[in-house]
C-alpha atoms as a PDB file:
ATOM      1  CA  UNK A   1     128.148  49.927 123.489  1.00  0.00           C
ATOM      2  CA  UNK A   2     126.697  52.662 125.376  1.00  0.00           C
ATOM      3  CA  UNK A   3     125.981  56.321 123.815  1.00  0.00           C
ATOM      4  CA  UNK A   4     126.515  59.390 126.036  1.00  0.00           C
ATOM      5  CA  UNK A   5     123.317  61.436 125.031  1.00  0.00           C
ATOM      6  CA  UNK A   6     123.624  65.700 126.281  1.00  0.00           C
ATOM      7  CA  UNK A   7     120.732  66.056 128.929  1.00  0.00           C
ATOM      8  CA  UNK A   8     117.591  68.220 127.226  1.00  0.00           C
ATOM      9  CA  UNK A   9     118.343  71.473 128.485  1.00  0.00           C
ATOM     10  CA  UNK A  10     121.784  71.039 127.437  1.00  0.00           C
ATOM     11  CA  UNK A  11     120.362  69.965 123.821  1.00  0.00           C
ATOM     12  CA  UNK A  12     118.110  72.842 123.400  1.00  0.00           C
ATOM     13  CA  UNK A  13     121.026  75.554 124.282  1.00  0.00           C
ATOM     14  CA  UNK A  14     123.181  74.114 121.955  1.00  0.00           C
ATOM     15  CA  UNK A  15     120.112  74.078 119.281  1.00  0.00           C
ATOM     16  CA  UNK A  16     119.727  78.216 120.607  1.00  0.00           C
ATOM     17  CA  UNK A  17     123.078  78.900 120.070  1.00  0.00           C
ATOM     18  CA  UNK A  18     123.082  77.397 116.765  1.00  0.00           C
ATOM     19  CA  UNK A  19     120.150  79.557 115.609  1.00  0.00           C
ATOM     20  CA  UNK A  20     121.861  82.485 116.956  1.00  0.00           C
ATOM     21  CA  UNK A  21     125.689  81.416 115.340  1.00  0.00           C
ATOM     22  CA  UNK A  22     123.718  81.217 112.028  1.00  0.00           C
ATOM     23  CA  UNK A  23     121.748  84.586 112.297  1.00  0.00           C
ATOM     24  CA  UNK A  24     124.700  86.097 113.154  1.00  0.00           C
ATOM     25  CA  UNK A  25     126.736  85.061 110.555  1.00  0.00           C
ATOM     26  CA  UNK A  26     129.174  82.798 112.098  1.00  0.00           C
ATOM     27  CA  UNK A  27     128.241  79.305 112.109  1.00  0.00           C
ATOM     28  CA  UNK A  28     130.969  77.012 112.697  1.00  0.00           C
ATOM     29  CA  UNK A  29     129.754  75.030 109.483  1.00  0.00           C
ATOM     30  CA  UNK A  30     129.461  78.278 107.262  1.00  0.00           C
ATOM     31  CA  UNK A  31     125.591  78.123 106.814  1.00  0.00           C
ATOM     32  CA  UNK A  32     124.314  81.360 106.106  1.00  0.00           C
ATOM     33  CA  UNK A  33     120.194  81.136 105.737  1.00  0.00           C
ATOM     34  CA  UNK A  34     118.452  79.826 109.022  1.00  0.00           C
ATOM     35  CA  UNK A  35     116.705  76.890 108.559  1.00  0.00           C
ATOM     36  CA  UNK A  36     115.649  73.678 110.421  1.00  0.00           C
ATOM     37  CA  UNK A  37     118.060  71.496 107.962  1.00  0.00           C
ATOM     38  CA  UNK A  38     121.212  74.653 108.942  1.00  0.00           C
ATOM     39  CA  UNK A  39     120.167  74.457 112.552  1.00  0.00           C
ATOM     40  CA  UNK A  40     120.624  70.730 113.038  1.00  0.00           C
ATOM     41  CA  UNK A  41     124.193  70.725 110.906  1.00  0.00           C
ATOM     42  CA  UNK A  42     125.590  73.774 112.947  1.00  0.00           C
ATOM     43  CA  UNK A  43     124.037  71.768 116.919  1.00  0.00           C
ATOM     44  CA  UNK A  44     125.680  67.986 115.396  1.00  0.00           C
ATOM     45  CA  UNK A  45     121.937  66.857 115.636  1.00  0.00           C
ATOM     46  CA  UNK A  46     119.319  65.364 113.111  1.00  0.00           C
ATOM     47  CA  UNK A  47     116.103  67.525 111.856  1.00  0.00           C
ATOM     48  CA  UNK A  48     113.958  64.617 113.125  1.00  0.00           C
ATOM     49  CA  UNK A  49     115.413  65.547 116.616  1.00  0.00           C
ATOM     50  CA  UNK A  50     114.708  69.344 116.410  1.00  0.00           C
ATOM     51  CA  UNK A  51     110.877  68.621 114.904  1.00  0.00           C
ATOM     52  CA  UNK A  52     109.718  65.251 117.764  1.00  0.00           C
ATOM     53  CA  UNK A  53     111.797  66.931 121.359  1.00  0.00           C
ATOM     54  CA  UNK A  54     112.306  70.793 120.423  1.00  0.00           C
ATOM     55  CA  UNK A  55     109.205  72.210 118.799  1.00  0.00           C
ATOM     56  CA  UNK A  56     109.783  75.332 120.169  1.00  0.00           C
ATOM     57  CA  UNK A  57     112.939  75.618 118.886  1.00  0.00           C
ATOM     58  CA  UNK A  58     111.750  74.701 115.367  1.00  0.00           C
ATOM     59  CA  UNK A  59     109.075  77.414 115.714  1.00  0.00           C
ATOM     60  CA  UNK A  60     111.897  80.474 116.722  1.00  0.00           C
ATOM     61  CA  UNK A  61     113.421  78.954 113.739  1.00  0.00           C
ATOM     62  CA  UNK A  62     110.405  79.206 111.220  1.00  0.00           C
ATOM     63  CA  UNK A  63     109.893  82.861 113.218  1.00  0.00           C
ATOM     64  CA  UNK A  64     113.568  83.863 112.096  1.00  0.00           C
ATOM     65  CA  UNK A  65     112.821  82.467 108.250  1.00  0.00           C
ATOM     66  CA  UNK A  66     109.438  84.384 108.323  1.00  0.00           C
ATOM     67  CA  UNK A  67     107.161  81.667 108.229  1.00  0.00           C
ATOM     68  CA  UNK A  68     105.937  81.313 111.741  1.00  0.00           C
ATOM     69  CA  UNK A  69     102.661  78.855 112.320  1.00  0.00           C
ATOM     70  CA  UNK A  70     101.307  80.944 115.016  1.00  0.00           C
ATOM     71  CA  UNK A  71     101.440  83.873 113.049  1.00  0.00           C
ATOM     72  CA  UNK A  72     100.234  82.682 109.879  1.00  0.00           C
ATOM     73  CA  UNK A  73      97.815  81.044 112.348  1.00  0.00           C
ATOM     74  CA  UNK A  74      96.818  84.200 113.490  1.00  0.00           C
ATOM     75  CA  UNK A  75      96.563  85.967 109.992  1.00  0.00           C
ATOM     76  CA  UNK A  76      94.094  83.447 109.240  1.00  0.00           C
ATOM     77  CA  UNK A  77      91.911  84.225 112.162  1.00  0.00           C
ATOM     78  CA  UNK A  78      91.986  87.739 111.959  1.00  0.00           C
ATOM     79  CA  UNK A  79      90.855  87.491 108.276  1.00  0.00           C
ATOM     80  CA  UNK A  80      87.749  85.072 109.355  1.00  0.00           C
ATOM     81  CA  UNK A  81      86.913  87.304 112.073  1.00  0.00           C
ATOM     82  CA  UNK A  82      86.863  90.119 109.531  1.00  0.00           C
ATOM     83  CA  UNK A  83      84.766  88.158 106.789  1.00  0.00           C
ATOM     84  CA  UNK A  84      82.806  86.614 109.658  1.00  0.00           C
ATOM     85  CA  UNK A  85      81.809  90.143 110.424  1.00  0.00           C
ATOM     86  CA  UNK A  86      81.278  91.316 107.351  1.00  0.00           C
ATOM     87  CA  UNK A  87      78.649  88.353 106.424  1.00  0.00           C
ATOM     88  CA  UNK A  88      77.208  89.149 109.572  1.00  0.00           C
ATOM     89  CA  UNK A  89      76.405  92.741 108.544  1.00  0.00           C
ATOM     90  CA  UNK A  90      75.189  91.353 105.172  1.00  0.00           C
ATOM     91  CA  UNK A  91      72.595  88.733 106.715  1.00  0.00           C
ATOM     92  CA  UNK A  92      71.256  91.836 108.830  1.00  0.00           C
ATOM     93  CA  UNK A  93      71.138  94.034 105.830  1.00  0.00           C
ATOM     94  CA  UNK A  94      69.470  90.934 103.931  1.00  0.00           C
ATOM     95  CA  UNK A  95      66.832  91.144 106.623  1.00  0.00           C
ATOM     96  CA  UNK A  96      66.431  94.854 106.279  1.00  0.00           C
ATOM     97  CA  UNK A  97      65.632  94.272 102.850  1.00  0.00           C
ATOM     98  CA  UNK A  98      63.112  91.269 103.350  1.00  0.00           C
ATOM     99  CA  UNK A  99      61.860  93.655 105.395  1.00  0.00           C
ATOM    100  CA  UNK A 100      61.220  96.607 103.233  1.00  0.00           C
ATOM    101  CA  UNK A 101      60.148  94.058 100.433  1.00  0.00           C
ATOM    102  CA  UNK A 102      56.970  92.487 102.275  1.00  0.00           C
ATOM    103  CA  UNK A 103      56.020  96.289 103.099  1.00  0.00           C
ATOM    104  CA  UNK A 104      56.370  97.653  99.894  1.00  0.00           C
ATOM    105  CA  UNK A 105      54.256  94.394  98.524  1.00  0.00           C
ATOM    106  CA  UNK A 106      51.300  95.229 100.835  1.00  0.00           C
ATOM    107  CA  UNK A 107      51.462  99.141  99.751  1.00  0.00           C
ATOM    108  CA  UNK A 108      51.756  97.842  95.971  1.00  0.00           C
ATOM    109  CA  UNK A 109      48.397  95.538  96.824  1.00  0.00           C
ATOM    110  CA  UNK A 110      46.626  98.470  98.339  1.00  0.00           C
ATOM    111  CA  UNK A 111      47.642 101.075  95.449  1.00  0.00           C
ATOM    112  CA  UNK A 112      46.404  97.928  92.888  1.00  0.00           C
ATOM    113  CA  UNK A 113      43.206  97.776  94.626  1.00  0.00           C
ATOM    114  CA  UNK A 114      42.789 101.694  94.630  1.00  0.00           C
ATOM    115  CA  UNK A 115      43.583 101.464  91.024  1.00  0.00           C
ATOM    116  CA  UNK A 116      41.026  99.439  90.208  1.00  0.00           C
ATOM    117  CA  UNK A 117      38.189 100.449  91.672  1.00  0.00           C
ATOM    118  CA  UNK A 118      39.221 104.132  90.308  1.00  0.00           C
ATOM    119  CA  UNK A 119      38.858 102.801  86.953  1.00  0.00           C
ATOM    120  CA  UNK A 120      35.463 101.115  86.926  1.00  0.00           C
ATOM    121  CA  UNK A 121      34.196 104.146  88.132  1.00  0.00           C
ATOM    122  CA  UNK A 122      35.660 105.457  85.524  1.00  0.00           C
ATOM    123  CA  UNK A 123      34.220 103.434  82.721  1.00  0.00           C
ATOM    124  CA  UNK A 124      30.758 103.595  84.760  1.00  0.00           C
ATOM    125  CA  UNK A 125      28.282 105.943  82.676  1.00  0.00           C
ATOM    126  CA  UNK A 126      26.403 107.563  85.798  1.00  0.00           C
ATOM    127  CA  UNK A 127      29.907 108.988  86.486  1.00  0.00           C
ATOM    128  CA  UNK A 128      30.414 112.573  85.545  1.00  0.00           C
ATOM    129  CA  UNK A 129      33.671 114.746  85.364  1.00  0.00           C
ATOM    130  CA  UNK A 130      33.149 118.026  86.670  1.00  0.00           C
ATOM    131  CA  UNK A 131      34.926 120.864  85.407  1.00  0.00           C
ATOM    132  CA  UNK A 132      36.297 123.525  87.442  1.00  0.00           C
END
């Protein structure tokens, strides 16, 4: 028994037209949302087909229904690039801060020593206040 099988290019303008019957609104089958399971009813051919030998054609489809990998894909990256920046800004502000920190700590060391030594003199006897 021998199958006659439609050469590839043949295959995938059939699957085209298909998609573009269906968007169109007149499929021979009377399908009316665009999907992978529509597509391969309108073309005579099985989803399995349309997903393993025509993955771009399954991708125009997913484009026509909205859900597109490569754009989703490319939401998603946009959005890490974005957080990816913002985390970069907050490590360098971080830093900043460390920064600003360590110096105030060595002024606040200083001011305690000052303090100190203002205080036992002070509480020393031999010092005198002199009025103005």
């Amino acid at each position: 028994m021998t199958t006659n099988r439609k050469p590839s290019d043949v295959r995938e303008r059939d699957l085209q037209l298909a998609l573009t019957r269906i968007q169109h609104g007149r499929a021979h089958t009377g399908e009316t949302k665009v999907s992978i399971a529509a597509v391969a009813r309108e073309a005579g051919v099985s989803t399995a087909l349309i997903h393993n030998h025509y993955p771009n054609i399954a991708e125009k489809i997913r484009e026509a229904q909205g859900r597109s990998s490569r754009i989703q894909r490319n939401v998603k990256y946009q959005e890490l690039r974005t957080e990816c920046e913002k985390n970069r800004n907050l490590r360098e502000e971080i830093k900043e801060l460390r920064a600003k920190v360590a110096s105030l700590a060595s002024i606040n060391e200083v001011l305690i020593s000052e303090n100190r030594i203002l205080k036992a003199k002070q509480s020393d006897p031999k010092v005198v206040d002199l009025s103005s």
